[in-house]
PDB file of N, CA and C in Angstrom:
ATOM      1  N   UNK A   1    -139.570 156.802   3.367  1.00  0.00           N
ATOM      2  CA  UNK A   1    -139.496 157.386   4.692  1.00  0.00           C
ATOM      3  C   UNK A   1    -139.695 158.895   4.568  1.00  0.00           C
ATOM      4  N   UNK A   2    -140.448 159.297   5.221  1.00  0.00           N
ATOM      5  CA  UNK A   2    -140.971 160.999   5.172  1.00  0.00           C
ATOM      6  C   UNK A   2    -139.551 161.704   5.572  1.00  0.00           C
ATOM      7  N   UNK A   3    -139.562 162.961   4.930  1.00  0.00           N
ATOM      8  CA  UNK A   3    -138.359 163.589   5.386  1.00  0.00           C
ATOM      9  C   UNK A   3    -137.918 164.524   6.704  1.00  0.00           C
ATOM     10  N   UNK A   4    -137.155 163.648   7.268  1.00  0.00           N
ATOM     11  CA  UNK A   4    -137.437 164.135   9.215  1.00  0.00           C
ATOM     12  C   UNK A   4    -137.416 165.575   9.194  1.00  0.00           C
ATOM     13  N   UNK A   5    -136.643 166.693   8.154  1.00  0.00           N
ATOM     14  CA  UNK A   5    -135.664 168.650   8.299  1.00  0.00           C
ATOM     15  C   UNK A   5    -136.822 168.974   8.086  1.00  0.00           C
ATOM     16  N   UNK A   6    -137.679 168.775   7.366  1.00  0.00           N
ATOM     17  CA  UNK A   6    -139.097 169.583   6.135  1.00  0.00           C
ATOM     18  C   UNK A   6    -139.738 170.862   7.328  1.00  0.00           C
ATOM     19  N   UNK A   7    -140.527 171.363   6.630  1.00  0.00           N
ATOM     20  CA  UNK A   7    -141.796 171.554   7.434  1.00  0.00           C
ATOM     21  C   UNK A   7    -142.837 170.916   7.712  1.00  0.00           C
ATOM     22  N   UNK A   8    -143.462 170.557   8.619  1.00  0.00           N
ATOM     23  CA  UNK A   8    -143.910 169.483   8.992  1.00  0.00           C
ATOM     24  C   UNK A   8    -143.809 167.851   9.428  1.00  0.00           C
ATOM     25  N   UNK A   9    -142.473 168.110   9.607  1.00  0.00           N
ATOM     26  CA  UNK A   9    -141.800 167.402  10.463  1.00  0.00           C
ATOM     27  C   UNK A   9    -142.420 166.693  11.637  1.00  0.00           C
ATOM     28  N   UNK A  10    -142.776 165.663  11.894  1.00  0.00           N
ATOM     29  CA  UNK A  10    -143.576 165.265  13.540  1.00  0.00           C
ATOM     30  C   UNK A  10    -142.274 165.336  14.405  1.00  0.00           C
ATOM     31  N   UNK A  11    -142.584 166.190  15.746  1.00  0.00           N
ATOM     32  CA  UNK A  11    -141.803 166.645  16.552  1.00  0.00           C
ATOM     33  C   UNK A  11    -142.379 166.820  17.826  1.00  0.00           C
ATOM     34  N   UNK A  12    -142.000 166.122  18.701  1.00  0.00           N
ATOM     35  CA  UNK A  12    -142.626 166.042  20.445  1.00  0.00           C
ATOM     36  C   UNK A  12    -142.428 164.908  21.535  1.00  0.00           C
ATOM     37  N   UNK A  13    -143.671 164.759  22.118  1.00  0.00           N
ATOM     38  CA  UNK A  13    -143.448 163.880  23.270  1.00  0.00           C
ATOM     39  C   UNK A  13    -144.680 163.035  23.507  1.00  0.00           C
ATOM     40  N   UNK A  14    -144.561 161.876  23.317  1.00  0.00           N
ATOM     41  CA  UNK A  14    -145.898 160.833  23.419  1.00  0.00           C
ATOM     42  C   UNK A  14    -145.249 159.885  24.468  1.00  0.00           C
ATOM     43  N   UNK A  15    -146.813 159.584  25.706  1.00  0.00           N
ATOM     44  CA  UNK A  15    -146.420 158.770  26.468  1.00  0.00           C
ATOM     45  C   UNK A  15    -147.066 157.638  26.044  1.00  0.00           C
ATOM     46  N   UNK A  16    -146.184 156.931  26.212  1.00  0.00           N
ATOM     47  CA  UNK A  16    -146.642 155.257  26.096  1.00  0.00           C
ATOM     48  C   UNK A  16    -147.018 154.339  27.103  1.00  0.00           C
ATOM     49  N   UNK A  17    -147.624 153.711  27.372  1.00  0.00           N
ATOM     50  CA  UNK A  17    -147.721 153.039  28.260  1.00  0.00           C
ATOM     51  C   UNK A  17    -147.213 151.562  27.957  1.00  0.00           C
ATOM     52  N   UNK A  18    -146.086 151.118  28.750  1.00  0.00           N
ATOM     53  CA  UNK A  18    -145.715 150.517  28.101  1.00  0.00           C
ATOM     54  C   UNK A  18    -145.987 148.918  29.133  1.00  0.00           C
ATOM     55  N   UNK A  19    -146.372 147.785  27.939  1.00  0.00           N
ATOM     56  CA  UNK A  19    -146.789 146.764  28.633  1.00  0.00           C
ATOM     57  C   UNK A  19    -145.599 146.125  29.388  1.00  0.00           C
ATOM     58  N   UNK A  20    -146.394 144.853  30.123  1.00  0.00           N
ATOM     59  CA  UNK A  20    -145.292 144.185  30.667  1.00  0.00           C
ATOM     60  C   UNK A  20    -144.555 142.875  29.802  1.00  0.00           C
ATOM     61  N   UNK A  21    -143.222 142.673  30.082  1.00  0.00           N
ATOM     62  CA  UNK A  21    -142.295 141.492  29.209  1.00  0.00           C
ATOM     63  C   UNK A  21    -142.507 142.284  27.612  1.00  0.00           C
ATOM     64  N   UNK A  22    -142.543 143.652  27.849  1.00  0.00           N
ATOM     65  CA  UNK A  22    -141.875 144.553  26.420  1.00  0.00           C
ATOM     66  C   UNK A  22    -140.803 145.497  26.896  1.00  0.00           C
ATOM     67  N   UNK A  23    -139.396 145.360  26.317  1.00  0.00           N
ATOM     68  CA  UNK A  23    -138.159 146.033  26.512  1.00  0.00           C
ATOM     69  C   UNK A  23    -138.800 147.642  26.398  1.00  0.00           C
ATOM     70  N   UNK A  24    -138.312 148.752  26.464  1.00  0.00           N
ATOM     71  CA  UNK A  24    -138.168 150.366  25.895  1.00  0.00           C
ATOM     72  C   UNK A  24    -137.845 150.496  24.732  1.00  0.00           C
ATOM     73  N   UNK A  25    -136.943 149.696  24.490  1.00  0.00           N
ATOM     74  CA  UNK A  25    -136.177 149.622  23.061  1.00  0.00           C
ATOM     75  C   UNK A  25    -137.045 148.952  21.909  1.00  0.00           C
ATOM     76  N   UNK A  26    -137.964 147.701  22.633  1.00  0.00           N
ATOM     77  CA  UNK A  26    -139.029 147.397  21.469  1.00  0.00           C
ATOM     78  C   UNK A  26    -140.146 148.429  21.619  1.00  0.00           C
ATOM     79  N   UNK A  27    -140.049 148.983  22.471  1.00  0.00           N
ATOM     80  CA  UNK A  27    -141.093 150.107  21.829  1.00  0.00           C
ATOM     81  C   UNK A  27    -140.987 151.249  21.366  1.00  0.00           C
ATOM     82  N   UNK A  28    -139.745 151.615  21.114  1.00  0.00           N
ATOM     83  CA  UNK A  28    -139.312 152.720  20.233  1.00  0.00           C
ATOM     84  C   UNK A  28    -138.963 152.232  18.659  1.00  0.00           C
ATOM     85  N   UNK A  29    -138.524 150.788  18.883  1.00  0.00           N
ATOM     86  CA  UNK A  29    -138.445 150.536  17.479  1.00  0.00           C
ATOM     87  C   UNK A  29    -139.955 150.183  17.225  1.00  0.00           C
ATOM     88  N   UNK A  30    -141.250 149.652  17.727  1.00  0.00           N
ATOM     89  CA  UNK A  30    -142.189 149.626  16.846  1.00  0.00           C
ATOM     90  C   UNK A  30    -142.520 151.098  16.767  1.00  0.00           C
ATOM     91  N   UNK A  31    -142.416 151.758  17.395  1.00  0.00           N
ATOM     92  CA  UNK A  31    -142.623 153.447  17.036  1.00  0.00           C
ATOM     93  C   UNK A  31    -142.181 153.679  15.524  1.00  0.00           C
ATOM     94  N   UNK A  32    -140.772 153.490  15.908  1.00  0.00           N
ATOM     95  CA  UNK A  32    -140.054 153.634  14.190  1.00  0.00           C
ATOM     96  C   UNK A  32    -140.642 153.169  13.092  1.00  0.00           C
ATOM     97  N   UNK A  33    -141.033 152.201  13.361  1.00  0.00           N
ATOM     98  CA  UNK A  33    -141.739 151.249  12.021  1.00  0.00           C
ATOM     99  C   UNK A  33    -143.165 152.113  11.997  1.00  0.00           C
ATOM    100  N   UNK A  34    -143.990 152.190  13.089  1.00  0.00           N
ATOM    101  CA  UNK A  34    -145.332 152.769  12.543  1.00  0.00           C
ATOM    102  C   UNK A  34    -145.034 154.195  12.133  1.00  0.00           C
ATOM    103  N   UNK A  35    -144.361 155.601  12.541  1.00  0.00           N
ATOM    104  CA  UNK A  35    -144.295 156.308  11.922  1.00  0.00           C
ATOM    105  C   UNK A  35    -143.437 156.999  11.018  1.00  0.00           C
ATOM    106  N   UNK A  36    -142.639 155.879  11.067  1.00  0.00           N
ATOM    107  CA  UNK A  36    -141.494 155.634   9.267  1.00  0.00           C
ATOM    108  C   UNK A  36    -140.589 157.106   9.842  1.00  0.00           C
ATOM    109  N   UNK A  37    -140.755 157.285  11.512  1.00  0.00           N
ATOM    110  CA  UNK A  37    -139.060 158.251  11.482  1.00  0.00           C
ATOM    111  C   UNK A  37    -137.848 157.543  12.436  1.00  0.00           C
ATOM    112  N   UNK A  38    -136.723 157.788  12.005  1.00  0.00           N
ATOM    113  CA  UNK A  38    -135.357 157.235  12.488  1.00  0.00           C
ATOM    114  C   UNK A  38    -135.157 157.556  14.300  1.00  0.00           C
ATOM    115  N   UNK A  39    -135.448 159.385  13.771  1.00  0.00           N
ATOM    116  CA  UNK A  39    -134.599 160.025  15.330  1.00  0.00           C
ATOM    117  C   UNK A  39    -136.293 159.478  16.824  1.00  0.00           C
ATOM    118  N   UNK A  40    -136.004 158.675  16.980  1.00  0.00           N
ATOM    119  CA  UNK A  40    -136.833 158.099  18.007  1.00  0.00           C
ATOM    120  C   UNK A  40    -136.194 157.911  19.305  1.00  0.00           C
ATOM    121  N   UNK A  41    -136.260 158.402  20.641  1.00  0.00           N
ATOM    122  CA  UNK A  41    -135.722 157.831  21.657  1.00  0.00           C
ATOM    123  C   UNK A  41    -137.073 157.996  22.785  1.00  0.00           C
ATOM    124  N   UNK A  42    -136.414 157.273  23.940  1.00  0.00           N
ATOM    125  CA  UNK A  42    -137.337 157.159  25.150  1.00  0.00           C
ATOM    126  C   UNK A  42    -136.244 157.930  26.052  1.00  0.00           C
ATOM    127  N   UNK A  43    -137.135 158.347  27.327  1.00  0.00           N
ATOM    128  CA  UNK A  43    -136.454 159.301  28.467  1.00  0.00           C
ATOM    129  C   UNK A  43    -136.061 158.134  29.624  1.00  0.00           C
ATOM    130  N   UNK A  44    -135.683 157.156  29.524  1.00  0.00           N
ATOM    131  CA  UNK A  44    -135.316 156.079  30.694  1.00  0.00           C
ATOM    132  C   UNK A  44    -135.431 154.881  30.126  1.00  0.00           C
ATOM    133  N   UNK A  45    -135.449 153.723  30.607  1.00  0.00           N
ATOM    134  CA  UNK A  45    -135.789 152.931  30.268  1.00  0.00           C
ATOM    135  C   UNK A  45    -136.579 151.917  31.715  1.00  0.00           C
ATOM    136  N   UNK A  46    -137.713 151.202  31.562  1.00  0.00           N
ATOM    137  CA  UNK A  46    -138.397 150.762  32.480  1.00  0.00           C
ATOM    138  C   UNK A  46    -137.951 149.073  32.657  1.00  0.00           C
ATOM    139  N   UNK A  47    -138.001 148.791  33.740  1.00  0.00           N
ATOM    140  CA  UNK A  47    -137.296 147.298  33.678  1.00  0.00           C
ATOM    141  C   UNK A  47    -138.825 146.108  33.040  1.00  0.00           C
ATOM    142  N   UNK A  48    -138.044 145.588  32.178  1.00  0.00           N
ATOM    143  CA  UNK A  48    -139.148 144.329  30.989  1.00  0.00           C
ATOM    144  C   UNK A  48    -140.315 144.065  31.831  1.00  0.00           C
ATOM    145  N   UNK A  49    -140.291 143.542  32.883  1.00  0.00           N
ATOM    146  CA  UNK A  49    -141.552 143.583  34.063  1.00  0.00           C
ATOM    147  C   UNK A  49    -142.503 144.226  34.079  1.00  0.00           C
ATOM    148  N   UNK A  50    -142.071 145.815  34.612  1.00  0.00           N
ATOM    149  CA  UNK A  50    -143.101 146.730  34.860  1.00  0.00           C
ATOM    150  C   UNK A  50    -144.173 146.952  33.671  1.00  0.00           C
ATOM    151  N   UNK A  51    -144.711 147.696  33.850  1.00  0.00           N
ATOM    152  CA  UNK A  51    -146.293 148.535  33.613  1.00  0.00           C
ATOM    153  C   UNK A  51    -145.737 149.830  33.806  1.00  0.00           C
ATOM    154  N   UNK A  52    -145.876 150.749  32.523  1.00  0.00           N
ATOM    155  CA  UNK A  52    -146.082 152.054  33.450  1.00  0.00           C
ATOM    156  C   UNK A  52    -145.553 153.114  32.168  1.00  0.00           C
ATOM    157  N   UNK A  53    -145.505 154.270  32.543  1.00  0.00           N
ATOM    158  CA  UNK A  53    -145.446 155.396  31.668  1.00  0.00           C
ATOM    159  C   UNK A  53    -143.888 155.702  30.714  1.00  0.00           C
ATOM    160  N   UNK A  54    -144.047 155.565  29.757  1.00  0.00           N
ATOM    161  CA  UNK A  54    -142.932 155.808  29.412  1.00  0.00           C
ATOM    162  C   UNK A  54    -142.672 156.843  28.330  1.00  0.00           C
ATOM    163  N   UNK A  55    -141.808 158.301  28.646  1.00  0.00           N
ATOM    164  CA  UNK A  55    -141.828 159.228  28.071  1.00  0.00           C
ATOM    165  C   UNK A  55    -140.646 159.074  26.810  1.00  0.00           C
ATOM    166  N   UNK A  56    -141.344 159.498  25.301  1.00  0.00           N
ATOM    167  CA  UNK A  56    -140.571 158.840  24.263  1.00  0.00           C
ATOM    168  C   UNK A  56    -140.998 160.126  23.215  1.00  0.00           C
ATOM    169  N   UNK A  57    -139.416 161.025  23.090  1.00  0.00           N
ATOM    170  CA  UNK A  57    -139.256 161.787  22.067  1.00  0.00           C
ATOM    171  C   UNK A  57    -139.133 161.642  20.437  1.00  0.00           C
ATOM    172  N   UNK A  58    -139.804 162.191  19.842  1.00  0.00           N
ATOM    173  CA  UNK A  58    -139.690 162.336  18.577  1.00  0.00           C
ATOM    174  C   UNK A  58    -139.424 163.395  17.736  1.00  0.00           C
ATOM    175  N   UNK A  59    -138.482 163.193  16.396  1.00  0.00           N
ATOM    176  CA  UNK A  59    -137.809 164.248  15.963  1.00  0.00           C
ATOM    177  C   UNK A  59    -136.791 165.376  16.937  1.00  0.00           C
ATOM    178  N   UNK A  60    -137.241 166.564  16.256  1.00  0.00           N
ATOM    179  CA  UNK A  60    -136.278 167.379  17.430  1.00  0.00           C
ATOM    180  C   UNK A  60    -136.278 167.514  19.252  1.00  0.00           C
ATOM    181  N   UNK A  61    -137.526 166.913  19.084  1.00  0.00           N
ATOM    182  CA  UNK A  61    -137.444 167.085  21.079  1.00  0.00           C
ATOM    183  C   UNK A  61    -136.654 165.533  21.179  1.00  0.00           C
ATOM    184  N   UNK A  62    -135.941 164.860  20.514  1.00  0.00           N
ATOM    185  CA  UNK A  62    -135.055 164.304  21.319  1.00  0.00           C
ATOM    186  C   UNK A  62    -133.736 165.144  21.463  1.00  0.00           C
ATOM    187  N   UNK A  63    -133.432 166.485  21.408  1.00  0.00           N
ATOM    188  CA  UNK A  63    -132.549 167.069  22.335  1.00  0.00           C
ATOM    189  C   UNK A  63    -132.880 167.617  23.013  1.00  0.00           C
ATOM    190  N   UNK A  64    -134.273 166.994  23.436  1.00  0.00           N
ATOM    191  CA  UNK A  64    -134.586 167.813  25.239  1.00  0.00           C
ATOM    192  C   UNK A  64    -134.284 166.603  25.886  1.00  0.00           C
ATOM    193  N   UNK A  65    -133.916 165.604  25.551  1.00  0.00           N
ATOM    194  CA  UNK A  65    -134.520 164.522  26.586  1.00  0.00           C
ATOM    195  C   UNK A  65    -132.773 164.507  27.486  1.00  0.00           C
ATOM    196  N   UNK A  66    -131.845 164.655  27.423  1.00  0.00           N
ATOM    197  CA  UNK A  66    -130.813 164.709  28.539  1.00  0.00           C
ATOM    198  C   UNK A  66    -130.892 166.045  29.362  1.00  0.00           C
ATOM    199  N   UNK A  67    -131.698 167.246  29.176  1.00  0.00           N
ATOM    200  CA  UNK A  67    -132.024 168.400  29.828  1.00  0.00           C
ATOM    201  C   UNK A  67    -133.591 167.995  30.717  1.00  0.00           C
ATOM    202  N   UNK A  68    -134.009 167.133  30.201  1.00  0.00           N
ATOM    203  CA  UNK A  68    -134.773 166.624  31.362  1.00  0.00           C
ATOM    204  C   UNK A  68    -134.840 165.780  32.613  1.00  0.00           C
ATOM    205  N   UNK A  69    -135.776 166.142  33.522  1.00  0.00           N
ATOM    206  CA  UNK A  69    -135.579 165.713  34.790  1.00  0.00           C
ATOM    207  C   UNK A  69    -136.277 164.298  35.070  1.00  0.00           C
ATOM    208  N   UNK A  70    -135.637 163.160  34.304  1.00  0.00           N
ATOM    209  CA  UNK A  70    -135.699 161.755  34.501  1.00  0.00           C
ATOM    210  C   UNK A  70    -135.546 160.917  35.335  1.00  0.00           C
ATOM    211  N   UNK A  71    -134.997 161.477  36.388  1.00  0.00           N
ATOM    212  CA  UNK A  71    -134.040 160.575  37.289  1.00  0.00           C
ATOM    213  C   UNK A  71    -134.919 159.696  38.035  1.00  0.00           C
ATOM    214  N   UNK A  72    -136.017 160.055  38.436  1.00  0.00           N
ATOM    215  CA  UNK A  72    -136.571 159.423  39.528  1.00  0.00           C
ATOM    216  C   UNK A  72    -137.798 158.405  38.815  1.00  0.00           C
ATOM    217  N   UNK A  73    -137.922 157.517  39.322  1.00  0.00           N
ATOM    218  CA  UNK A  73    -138.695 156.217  39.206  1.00  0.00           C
ATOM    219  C   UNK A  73    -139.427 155.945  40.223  1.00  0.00           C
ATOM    220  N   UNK A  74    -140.689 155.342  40.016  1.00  0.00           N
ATOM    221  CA  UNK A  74    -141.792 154.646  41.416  1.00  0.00           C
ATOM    222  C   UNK A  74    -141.928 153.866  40.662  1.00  0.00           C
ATOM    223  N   UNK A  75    -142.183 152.531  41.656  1.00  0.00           N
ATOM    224  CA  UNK A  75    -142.737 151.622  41.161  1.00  0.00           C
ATOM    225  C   UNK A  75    -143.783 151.287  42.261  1.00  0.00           C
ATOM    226  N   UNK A  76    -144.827 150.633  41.774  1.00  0.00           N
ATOM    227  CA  UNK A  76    -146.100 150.429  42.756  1.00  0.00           C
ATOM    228  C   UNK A  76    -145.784 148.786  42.679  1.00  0.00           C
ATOM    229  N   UNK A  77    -146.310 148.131  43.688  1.00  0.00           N
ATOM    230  CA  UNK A  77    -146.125 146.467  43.615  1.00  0.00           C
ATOM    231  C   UNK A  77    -147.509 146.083  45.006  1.00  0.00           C
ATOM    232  N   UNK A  78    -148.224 144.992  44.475  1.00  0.00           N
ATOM    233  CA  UNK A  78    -149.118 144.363  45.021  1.00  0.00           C
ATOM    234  C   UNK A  78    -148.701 143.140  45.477  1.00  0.00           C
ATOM    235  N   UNK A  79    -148.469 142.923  46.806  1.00  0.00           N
ATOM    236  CA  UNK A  79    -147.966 142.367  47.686  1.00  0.00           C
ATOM    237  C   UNK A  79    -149.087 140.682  48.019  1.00  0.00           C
ATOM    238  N   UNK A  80    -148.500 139.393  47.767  1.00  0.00           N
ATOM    239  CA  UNK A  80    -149.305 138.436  47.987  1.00  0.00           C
ATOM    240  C   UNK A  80    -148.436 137.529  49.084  1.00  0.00           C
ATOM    241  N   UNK A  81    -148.826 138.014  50.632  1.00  0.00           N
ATOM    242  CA  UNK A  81    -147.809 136.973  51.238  1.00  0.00           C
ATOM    243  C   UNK A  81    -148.466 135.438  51.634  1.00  0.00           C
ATOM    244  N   UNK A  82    -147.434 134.159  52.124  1.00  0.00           N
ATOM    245  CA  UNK A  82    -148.256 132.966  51.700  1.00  0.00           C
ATOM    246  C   UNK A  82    -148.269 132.033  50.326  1.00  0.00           C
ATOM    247  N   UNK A  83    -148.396 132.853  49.155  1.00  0.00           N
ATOM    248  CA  UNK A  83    -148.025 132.165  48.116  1.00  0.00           C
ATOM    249  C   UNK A  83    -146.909 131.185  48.007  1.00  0.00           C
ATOM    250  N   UNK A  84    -146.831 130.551  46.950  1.00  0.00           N
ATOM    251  CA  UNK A  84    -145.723 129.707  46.224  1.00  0.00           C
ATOM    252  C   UNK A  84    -145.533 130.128  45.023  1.00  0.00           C
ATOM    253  N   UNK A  85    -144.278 130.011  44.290  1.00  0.00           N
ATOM    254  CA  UNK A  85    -144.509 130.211  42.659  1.00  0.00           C
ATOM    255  C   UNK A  85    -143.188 129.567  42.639  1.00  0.00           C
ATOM    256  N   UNK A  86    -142.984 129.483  41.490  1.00  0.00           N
ATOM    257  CA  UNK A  86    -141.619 128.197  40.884  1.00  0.00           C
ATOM    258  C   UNK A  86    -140.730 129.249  40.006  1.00  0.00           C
ATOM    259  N   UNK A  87    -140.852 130.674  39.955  1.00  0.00           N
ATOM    260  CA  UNK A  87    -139.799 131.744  39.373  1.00  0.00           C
ATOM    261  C   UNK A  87    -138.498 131.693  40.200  1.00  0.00           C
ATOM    262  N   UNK A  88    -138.112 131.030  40.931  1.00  0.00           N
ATOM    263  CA  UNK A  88    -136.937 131.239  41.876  1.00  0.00           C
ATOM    264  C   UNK A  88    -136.372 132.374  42.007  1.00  0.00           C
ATOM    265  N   UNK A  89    -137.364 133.766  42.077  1.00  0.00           N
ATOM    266  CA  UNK A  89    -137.143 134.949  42.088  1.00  0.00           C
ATOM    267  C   UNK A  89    -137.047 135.610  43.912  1.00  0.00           C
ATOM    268  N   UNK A  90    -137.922 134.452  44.656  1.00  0.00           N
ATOM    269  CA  UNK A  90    -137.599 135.018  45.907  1.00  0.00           C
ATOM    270  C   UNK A  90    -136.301 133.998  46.772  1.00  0.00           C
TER     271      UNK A  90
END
């Protein structure tokens, strides 16, 4: 595992786009695994469903991520009225 203190340290902010029926959490841990560092976090977490952007610190900018302005969420949804489906979700 590369050494996270060094110089040259990887340190920042990559957005992911993260698919749908993938947790936040599996995509910070495959983060971990592809670039062999520990301190990995995401700025929210998106519900398993969605599609959509997900902002995910590495090295030292994960102590920006509670000084950032996360709070707010959109979600876009394409509306099919008429249908049937067997999810017993409505």
């Amino acid at each position: 595992m590369p050494d996270q203190s060094g110089v040259g340290a990887l340190s920042g902010y990559i957005n992911v786009c993260k698919p749908p029926d993938v947790t936040s959490h599996d995509v910070v841990a495959r983060l971990r695994r592809l670039v062999g560092i520990r301190r990995i976090g995401h700025a929210g977490t998106l519900d398993p469903p969605a599609v959509g952007v997900l902002p995910v610190a590495i090295g030292q900018a994960t102590r920006t991520l509670q000084s950032r302005a996360w709070d707010r969420k959109v979600y876009w949804a394409d509306v099919c009225f008429g249908s049937a489906t067997d999810t017993d979700d409505a």
